[in-house]
Protein backbone atom coordinates (compact mmCIF):
# COMPACT_ATOMS: atom_id res chain seq x y z
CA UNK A 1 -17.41 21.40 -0.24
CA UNK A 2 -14.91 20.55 2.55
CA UNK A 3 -11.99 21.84 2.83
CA UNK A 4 -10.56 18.47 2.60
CA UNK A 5 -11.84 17.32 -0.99
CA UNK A 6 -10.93 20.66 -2.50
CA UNK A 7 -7.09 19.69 -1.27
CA UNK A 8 -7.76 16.69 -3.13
CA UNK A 9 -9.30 18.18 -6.45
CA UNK A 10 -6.69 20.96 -6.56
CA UNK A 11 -3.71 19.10 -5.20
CA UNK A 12 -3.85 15.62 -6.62
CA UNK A 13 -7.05 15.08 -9.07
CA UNK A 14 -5.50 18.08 -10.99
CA UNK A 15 -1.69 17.38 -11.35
CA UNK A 16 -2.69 13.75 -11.99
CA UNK A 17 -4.62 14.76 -14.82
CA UNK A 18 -1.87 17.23 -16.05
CA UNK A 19 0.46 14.26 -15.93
CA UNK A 20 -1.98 11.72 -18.05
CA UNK A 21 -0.91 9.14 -14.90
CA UNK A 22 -0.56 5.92 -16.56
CA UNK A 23 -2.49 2.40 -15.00
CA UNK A 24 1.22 1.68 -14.24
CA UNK A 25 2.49 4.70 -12.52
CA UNK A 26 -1.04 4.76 -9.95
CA UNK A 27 -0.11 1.32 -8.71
CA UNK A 28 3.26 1.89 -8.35
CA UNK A 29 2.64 4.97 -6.37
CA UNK A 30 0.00 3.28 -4.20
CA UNK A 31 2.14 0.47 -3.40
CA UNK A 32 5.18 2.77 -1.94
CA UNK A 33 2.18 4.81 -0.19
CA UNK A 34 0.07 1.92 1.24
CA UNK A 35 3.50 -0.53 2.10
CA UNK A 36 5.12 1.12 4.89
CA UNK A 37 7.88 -1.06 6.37
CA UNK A 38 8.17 0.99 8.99
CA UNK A 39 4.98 0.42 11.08
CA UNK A 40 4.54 -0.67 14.73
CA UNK A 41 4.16 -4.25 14.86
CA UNK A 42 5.01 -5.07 11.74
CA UNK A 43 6.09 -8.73 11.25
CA UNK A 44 7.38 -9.04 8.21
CA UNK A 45 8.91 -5.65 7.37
CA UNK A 46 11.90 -7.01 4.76
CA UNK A 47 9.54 -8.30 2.65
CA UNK A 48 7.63 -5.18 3.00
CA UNK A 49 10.80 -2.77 2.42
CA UNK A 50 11.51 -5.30 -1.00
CA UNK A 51 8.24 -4.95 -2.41
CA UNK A 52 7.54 -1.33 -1.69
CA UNK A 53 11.80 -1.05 -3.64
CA UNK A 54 10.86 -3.51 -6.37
CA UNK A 55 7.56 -0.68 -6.91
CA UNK A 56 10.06 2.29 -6.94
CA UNK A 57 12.16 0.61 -9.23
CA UNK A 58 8.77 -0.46 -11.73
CA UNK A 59 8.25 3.23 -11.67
CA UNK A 60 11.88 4.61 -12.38
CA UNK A 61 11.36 2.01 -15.55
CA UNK A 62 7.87 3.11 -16.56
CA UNK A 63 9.10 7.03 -16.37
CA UNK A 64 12.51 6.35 -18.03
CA UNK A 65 11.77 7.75 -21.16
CA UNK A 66 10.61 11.28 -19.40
CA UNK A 67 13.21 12.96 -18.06
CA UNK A 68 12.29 14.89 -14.57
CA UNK A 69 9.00 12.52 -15.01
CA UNK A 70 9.75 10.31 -11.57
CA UNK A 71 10.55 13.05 -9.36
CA UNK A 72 7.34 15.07 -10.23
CA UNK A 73 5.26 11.39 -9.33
CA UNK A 74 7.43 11.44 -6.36
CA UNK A 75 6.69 14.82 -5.47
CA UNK A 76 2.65 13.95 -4.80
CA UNK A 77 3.82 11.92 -2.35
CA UNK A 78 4.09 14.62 0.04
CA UNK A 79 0.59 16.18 -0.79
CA UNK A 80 -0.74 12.88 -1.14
CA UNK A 81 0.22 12.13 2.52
CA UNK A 82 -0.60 15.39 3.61
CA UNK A 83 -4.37 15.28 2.45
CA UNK A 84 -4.71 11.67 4.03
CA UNK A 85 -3.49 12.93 7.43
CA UNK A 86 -6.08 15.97 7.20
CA UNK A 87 -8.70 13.85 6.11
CA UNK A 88 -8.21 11.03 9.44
CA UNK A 89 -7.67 14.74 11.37
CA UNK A 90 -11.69 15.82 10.40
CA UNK A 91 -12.96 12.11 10.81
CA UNK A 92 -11.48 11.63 14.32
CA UNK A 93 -12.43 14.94 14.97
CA UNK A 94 -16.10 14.54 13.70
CA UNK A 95 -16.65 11.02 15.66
CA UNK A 96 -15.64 12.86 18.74
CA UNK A 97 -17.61 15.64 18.55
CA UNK A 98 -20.32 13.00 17.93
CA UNK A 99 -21.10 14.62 14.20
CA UNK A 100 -20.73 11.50 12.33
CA UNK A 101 -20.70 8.06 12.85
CA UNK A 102 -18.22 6.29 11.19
CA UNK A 103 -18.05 2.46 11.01
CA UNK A 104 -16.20 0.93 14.25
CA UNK A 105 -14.04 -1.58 11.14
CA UNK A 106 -13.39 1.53 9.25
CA UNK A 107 -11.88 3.79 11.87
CA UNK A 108 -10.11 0.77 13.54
CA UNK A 109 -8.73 0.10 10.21
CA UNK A 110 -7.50 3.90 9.49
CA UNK A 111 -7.03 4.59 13.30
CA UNK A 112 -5.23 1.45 14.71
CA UNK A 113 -5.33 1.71 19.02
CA UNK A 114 -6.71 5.17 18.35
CA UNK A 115 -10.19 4.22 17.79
CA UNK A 116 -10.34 2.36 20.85
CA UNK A 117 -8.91 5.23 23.24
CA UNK A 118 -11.42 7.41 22.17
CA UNK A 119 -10.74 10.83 22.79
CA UNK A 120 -6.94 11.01 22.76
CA UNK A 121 -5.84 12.62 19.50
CA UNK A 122 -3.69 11.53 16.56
CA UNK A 123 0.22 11.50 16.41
CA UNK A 124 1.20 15.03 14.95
CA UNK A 125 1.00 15.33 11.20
CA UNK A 126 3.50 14.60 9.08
CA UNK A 127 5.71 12.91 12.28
CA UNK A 128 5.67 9.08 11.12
CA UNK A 129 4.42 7.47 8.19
CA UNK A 130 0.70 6.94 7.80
CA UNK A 131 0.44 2.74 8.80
CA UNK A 132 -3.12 1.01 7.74
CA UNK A 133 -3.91 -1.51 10.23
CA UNK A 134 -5.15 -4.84 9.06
């Protein structure tokens, strides 16, 4: 197993479980993961930075009856962002090395201008937030 999707069993699948994660709670977390108002290019970034507050907000309101219960959510943020950047790390690393091929879409989707330069390497880890280009 890679080293990659034990990070994700151990990391996330686990302390997800341990926190019997309501339907609620997942999309709320997804949405302040996935709507990053702070991306290059970016047209429409208030509405963005609204939506993504209005989710943190849902969240605060779904947890409100477990005290300490929206900072732990919170908290798998910061693995959850972690894993992902490993994870586009060992895919652009693979393609390059020529070890997979990964759909052109796909990595222009995850990579942005990356996948086009070809074998320039990703922004350091953990030094912006993670922008999915549409």
């Amino acid at each position: 197993m890679s080293k990659v999707a034990v990070r994700i069993l151990e990391e996330l699948v686990r302390p997800l479980k341990e926190l019997n994660i309501t339907d609620t709670e997942f999309v709320c977390l997804k949405t302040i993961v996935f709507f990053a108002p702070d991306c290059p290019g970016l047209q429409c970034a208030q509405a963005v930075r609204r939506l993504r507050f209005q989710a943190q907000v849902l969240l605060d309101e779904a947890t409100s009856e477990q005290r300490g219960r929206f900072g732990e959510l919170l908290l798998l943020l910061t693995t959850l962002q972690s894993v992902a950047w490993q994870m586009l790390e060992q895919l652009q690393l693979m393609r390059l090395l020529g070890r997979a091929s990964v759909d052109s879409l796909l990595m222009e989707m995850l990579l942005g201008e990356e996948a086009t330069r070809g074998s320039e390497s990703l922004p350091a880890t953990g030094t912006q937030q993670m922008c999915f280009h549409p």
